[in-house]
Every structure is written in C-alpha cells, then in structure tokens.
C-alpha atoms as a PDB file:
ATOM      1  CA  UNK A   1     305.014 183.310 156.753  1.00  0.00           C
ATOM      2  CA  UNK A   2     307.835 180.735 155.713  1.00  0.00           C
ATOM      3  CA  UNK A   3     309.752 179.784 152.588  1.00  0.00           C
ATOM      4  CA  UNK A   4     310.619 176.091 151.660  1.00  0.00           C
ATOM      5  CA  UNK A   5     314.167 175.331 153.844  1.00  0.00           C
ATOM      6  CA  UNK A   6     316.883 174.986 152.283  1.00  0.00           C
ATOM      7  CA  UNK A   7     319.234 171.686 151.903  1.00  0.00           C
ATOM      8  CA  UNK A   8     320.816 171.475 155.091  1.00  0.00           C
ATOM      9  CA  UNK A   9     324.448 172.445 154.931  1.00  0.00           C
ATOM     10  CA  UNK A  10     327.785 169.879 155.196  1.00  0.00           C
ATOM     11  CA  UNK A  11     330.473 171.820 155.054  1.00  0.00           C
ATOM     12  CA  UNK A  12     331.449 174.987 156.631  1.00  0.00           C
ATOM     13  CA  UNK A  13     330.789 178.867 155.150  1.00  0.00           C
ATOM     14  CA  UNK A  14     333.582 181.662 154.546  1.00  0.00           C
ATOM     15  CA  UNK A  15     337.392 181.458 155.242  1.00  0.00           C
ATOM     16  CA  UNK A  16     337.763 183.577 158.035  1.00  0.00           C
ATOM     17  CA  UNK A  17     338.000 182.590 161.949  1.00  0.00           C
ATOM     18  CA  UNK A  18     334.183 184.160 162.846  1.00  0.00           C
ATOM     19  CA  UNK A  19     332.679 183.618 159.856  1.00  0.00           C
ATOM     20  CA  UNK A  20     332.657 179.458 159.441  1.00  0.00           C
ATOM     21  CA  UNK A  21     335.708 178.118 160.489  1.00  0.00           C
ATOM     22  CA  UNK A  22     335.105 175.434 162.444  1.00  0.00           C
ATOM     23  CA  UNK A  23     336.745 175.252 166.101  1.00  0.00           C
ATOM     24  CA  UNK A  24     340.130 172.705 166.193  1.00  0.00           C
ATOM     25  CA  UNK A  25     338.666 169.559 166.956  1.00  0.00           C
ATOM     26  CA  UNK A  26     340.578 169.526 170.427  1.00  0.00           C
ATOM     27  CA  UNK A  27     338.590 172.959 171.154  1.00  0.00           C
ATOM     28  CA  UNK A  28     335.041 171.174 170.528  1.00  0.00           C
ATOM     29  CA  UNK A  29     335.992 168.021 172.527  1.00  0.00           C
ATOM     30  CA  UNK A  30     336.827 170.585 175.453  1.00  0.00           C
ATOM     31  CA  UNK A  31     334.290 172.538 175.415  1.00  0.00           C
ATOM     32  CA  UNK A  32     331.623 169.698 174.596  1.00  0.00           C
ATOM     33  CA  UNK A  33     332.807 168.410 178.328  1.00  0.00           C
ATOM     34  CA  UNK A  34     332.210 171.349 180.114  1.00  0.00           C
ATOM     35  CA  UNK A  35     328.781 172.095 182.015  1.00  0.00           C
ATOM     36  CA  UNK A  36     325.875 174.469 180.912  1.00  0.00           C
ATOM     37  CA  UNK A  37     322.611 174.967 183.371  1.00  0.00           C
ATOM     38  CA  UNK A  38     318.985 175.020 182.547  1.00  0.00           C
ATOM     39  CA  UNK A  39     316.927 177.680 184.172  1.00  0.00           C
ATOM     40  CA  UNK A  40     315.751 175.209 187.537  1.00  0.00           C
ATOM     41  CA  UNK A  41     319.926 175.427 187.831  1.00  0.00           C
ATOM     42  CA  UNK A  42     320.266 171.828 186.760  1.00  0.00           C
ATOM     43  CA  UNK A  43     323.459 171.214 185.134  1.00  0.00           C
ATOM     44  CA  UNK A  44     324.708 169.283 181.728  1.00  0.00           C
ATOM     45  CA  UNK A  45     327.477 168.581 179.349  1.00  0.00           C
ATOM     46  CA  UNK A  46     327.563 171.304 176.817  1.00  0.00           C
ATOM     47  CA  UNK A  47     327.500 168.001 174.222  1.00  0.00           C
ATOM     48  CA  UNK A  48     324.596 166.768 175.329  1.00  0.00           C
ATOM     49  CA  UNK A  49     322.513 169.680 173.699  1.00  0.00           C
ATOM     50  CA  UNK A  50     323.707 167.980 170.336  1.00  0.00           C
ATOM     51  CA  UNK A  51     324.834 164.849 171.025  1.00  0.00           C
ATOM     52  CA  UNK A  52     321.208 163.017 168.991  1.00  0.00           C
ATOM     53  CA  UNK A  53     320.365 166.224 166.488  1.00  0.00           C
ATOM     54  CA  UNK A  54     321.535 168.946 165.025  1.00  0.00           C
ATOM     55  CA  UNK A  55     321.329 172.348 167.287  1.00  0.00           C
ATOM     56  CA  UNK A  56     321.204 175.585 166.071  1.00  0.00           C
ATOM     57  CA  UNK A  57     323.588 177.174 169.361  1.00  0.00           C
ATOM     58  CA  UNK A  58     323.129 181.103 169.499  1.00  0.00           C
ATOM     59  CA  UNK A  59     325.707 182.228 172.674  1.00  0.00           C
ATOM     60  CA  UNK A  60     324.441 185.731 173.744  1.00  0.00           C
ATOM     61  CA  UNK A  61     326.569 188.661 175.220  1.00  0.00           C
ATOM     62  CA  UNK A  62     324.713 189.076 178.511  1.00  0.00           C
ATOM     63  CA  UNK A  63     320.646 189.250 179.305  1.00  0.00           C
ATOM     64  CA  UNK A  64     320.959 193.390 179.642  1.00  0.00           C
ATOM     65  CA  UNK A  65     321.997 193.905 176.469  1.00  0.00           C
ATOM     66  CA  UNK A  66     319.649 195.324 174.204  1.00  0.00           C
ATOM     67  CA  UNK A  67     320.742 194.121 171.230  1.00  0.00           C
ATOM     68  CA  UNK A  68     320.482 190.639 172.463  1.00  0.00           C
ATOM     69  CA  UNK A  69     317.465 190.905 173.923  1.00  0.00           C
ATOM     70  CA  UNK A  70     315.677 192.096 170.026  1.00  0.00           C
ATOM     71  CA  UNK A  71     317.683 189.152 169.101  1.00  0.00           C
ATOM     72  CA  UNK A  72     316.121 187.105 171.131  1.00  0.00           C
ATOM     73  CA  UNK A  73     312.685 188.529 170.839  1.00  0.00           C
ATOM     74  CA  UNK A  74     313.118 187.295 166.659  1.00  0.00           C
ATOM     75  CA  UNK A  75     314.685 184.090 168.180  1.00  0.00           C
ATOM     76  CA  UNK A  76     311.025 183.511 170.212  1.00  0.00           C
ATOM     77  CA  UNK A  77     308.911 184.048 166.547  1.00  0.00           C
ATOM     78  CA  UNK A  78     310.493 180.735 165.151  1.00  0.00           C
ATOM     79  CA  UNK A  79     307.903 178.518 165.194  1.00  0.00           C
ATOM     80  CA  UNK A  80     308.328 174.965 167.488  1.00  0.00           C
ATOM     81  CA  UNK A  81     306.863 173.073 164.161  1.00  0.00           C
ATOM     82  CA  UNK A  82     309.672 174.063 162.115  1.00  0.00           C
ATOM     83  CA  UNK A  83     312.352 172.915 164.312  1.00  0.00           C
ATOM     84  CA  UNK A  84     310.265 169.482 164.775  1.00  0.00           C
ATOM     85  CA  UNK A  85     310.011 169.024 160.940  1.00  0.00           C
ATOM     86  CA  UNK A  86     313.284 169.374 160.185  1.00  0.00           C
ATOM     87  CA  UNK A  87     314.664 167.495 163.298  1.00  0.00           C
ATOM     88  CA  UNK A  88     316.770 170.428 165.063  1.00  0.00           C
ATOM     89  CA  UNK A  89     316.849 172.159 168.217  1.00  0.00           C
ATOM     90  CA  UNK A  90     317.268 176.428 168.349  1.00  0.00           C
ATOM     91  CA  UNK A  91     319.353 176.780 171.832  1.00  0.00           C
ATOM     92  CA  UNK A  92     319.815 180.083 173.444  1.00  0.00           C
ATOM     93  CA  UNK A  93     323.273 179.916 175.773  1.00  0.00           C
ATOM     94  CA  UNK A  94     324.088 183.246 178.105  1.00  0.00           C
ATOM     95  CA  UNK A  95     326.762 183.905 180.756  1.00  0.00           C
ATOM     96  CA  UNK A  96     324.668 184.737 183.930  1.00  0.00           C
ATOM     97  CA  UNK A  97     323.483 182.951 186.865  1.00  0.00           C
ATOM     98  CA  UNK A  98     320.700 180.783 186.123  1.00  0.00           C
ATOM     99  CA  UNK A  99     318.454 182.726 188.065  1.00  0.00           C
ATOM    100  CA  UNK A 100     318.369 185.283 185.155  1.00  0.00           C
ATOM    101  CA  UNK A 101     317.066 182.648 182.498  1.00  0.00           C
ATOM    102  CA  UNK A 102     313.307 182.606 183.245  1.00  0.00           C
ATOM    103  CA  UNK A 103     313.157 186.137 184.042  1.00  0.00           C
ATOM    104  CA  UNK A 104     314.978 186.627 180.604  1.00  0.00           C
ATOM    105  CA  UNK A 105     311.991 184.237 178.550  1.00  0.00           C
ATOM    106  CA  UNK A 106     309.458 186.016 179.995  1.00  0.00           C
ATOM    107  CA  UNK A 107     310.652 189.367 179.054  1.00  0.00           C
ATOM    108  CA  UNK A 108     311.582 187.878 175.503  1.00  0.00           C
ATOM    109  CA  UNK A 109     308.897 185.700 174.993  1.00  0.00           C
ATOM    110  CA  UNK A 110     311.271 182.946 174.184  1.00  0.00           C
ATOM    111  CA  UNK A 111     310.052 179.620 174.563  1.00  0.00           C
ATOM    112  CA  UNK A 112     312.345 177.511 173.111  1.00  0.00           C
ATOM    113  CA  UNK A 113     316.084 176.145 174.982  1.00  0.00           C
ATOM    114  CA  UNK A 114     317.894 178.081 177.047  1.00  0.00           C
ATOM    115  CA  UNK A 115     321.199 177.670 179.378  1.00  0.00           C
ATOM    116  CA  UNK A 116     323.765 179.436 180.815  1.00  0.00           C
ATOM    117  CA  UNK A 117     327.456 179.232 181.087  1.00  0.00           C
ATOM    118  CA  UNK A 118     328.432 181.416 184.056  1.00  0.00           C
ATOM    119  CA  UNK A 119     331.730 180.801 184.054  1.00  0.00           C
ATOM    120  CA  UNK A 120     331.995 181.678 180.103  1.00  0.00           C
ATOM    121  CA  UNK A 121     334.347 178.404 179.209  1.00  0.00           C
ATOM    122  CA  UNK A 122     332.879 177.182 176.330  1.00  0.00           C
ATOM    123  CA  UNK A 123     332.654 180.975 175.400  1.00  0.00           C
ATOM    124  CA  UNK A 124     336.746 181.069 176.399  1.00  0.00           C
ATOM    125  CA  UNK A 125     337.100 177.594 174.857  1.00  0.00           C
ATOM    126  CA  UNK A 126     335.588 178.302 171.356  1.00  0.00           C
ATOM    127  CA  UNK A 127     337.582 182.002 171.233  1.00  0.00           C
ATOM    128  CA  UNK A 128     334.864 183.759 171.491  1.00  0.00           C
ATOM    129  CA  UNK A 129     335.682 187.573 170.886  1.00  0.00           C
ATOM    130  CA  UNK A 130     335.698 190.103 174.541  1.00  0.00           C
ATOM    131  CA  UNK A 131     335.645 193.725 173.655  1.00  0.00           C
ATOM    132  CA  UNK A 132     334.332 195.658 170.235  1.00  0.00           C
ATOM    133  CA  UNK A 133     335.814 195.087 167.120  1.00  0.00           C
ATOM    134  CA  UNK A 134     336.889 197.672 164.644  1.00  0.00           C
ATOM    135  CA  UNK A 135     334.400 196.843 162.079  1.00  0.00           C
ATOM    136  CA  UNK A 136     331.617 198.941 163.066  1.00  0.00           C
ATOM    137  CA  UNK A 137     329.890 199.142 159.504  1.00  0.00           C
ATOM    138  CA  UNK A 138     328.252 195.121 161.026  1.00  0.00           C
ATOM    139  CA  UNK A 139     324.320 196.458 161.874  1.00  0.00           C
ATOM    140  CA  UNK A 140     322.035 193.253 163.052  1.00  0.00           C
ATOM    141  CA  UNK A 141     318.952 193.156 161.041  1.00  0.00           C
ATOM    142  CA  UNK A 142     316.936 192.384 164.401  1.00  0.00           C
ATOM    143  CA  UNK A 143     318.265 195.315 166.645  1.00  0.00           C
ATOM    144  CA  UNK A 144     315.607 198.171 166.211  1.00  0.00           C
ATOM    145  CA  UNK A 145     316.790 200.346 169.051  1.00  0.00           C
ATOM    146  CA  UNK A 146     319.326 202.711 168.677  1.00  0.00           C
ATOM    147  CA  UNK A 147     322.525 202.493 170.917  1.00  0.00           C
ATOM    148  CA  UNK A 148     322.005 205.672 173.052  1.00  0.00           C
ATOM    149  CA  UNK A 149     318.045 204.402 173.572  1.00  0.00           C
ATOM    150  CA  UNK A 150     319.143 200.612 173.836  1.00  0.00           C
ATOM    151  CA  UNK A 151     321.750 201.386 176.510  1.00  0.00           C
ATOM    152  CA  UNK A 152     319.438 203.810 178.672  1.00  0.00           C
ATOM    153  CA  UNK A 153     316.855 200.872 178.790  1.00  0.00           C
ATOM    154  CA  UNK A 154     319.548 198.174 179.546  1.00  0.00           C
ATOM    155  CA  UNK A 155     320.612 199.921 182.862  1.00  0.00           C
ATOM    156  CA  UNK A 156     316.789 200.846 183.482  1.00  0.00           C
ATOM    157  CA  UNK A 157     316.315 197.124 183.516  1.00  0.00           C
ATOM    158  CA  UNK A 158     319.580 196.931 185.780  1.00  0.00           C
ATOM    159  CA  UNK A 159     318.624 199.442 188.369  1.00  0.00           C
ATOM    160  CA  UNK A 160     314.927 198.130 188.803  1.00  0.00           C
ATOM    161  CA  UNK A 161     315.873 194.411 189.210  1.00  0.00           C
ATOM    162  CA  UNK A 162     316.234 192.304 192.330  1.00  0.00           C
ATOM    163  CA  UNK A 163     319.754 192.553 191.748  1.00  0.00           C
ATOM    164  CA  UNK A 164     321.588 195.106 190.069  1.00  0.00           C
ATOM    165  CA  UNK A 165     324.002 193.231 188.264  1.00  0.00           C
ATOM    166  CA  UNK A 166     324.678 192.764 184.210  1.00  0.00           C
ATOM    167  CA  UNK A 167     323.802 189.492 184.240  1.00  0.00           C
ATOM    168  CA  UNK A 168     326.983 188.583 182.362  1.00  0.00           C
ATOM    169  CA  UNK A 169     330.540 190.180 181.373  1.00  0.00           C
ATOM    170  CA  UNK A 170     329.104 193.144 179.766  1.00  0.00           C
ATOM    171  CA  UNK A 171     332.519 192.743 177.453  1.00  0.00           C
ATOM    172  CA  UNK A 172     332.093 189.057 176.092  1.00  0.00           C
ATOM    173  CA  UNK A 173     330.778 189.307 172.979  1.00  0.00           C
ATOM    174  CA  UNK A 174     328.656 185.826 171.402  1.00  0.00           C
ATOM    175  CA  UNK A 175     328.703 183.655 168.402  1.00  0.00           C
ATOM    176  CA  UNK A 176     326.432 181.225 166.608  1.00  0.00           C
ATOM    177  CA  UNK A 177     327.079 177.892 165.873  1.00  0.00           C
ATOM    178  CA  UNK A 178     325.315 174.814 163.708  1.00  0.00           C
ATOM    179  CA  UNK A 179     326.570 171.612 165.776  1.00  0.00           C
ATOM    180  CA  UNK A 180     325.658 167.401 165.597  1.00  0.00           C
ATOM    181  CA  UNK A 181     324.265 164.734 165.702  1.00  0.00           C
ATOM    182  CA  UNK A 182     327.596 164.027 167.364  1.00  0.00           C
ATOM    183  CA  UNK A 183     330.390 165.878 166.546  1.00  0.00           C
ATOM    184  CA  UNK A 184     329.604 167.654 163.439  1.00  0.00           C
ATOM    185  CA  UNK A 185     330.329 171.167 162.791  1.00  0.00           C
ATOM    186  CA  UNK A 186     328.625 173.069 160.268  1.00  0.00           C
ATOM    187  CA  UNK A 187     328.552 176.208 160.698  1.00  0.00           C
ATOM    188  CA  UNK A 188     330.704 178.581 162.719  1.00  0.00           C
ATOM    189  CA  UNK A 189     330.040 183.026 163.549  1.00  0.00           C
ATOM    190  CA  UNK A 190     332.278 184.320 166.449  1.00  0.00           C
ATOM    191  CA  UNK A 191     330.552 187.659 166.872  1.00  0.00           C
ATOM    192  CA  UNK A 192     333.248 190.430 166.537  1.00  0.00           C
ATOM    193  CA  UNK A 193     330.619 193.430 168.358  1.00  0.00           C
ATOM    194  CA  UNK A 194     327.318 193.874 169.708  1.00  0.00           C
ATOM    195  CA  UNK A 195     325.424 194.111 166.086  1.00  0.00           C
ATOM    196  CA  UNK A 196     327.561 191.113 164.475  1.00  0.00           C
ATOM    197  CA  UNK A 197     324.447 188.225 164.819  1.00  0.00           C
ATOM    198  CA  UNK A 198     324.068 186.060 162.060  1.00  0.00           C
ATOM    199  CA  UNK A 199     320.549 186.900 160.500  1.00  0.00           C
ATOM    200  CA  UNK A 200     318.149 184.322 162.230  1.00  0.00           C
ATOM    201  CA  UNK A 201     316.891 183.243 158.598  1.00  0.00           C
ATOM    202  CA  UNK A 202     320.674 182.665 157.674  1.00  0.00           C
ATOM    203  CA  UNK A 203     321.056 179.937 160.130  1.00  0.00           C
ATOM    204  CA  UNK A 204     317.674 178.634 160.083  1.00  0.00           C
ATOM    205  CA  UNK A 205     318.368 178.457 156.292  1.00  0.00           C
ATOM    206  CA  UNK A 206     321.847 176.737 157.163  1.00  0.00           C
ATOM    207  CA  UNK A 207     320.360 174.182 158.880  1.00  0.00           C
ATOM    208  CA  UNK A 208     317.774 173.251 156.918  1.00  0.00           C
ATOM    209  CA  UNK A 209     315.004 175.068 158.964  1.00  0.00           C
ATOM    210  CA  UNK A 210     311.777 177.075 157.354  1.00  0.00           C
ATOM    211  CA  UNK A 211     312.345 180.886 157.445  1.00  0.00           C
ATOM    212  CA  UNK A 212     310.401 183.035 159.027  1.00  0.00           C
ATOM    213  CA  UNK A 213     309.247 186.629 158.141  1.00  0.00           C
ATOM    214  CA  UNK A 214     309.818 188.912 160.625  1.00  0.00           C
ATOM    215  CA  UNK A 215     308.925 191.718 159.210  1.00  0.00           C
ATOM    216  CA  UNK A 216     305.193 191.287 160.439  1.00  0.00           C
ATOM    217  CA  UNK A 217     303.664 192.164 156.598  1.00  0.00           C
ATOM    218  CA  UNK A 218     301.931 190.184 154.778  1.00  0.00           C
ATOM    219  CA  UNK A 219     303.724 188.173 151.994  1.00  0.00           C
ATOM    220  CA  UNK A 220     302.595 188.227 148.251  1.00  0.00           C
ATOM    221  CA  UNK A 221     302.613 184.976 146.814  1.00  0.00           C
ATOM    222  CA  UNK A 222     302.151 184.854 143.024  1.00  0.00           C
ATOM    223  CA  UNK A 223     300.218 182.602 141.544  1.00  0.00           C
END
C-alpha cells in the first residue's frame, strides 16, 4: 500500500505563479492572521494550523462540487499513521458555512482536519484563481465522474439538502499548499480549473509523507 517517502522538500517547485511560487511574504503574514472555523463553528488564526508542524493545506472550490468531493474521498484513504510518522498535518479548508463541514466528512469519509473560510480571504489573500482557466487539457487523477454526470449529482445533492445553497462561490477555484513549522513555504499550486489538484501522492511525496495507492489493486513487490 505505500512507498518509502521521500526527503521532505526545502525549496519551492516550478517557476510559474500556481505551480510553486511561494506567496510575497506580506501575503502569508496577512492571510496567516485571518480566521478559519472548525466544524463546532469555533474559530482560529489561519497560522495556527502550522504554526508547530508542517501542514499539507488543500483549499477546496466548494462542498457541491464533484470534483472536490472524489478529491476528498482520496484525501480520506491517507492513512493517520503516515502523517504521525512523518510529523505533518493533511488540512482540508472550504468556503461554506461551517455547518456544511460535518455533513461534508461524512459523505467523504474524511477524517482528518477540516475548516472553512466563509468569507474566502485567505483564498482572496493568497490569489487564488475565480473562474476556469483556458487550459482545459489539466484532468485530476482522482475525479472519476464525468462533468455532465458530476454536475447532475452536485445539484441532486443541492436540491435534497436542508438548504439549497452551493455551499461556497461555485466560481472560486482552490489551491494546495505545503506550509511551517512557522513561516515556511514549500510548496505552492493555485488551481487554475476544477480538474487542476495536485496529485495527492505529489504532495504527500513533497512533504515527506508515505504514498498511498489508490488504485485499490494489489501491488507487486519483487523480491
């Protein structure tokens, strides 16, 4: 099920704002004051998630979306021992209320961090990308539905929920960052569409976390 993890990585990946440059430092400092809220709607500085380890930060478009919701379905198959041996925390960060974060794990089975940022300013701080990009040869290795199937369930879930709402600016698209102890940034993806994740092992990888083999087949080890 998992590989030996890499070294983890001190410097940041690519040239290119969205693929690992890191924010200004004046951009961090802002958005490392501004609040995030756990799913009980308790609130805490965004810095505070990596303030005494390294954090793998995944910011997701909005909990309807289909794509993130796969995404976060491969998020919930990381195992809690791998983050523990190699001293990180995987954090999960929407744009909703609150109130959409435990219904959100339970459909995902995602056990590991999540918060929101309802008012999308650390998305706003760190540039984070609203609207499609051009580039729409980007497919995510962990979205399985198709867009015309993916959509039709997204409002399904819309229209049969206590609220219909999207449960975020269905334009805002995400990002994924590698970030502390303190204020070290290692890794930087500003999403530019809906299929533009990061591949999970590429971060876990990045951050000197086990992969994990989602492809639910057996490996062959040779010996």
């Amino acid at each position: 099920m998992a590989v030996q993890p890499a070294p983890p990585v001190t410097q940041q990946v690519g040239s290119a704002r969205g693929c690992g440059e890191r924010p200004e430092p004046g951009e961090l400092r802002e958005a490392s004051r501004c609040l995030v809220q756990d799913g009980d709607g308790r609130s805490i500085p965004f810095k505070a998630l990596y303030r005494e380890q390294k954090a793998i930060v995944l910011f997701v478009r909005n909990f309807l979306c289909y794509t993130c919701k796969e995404y976060v379905e491969d998020l919930a198959k990381v195992p809690q021992s791998f983050l523990q041996e190699a001293n990180a925390r995987l954090i999960v960060i929407g744009q909703s209320s609150y109130h959409h974060i435990k219904p959100f794990c339970n459909l995902t089975g995602y056990t590991h961090e999540m918060y929101v940022d309802p008012q999308r300013e650390i998305y706003k701080t760190l540039g984070m990308k609203r609207g499609e990009g051009n580039n729409v040869s980007v497919r995510s290795p962990h979205v399985k539905s198709n867009a015309l199937l993916g959509s039709i369930r997204s409002m399904w879930r819309a229209m049969t929920g206590p609220a219909f709402d999207f449960q975020g600016d269905p334009a805002q698209q995400g990002g994924a960052l590698i970030l502390g102890p303190g204020n070290e940034v290692h890794f930087v993806h500003l999403d530019k569409n809906r299929l533009d994740h990061v591949p999970i092992n590429t971060v876990l990888q990045l951050a000197g976390v086990k992969t994990v083999n989602f492809t639910n087949q057996p490996q062959i080890i040779d010996i």
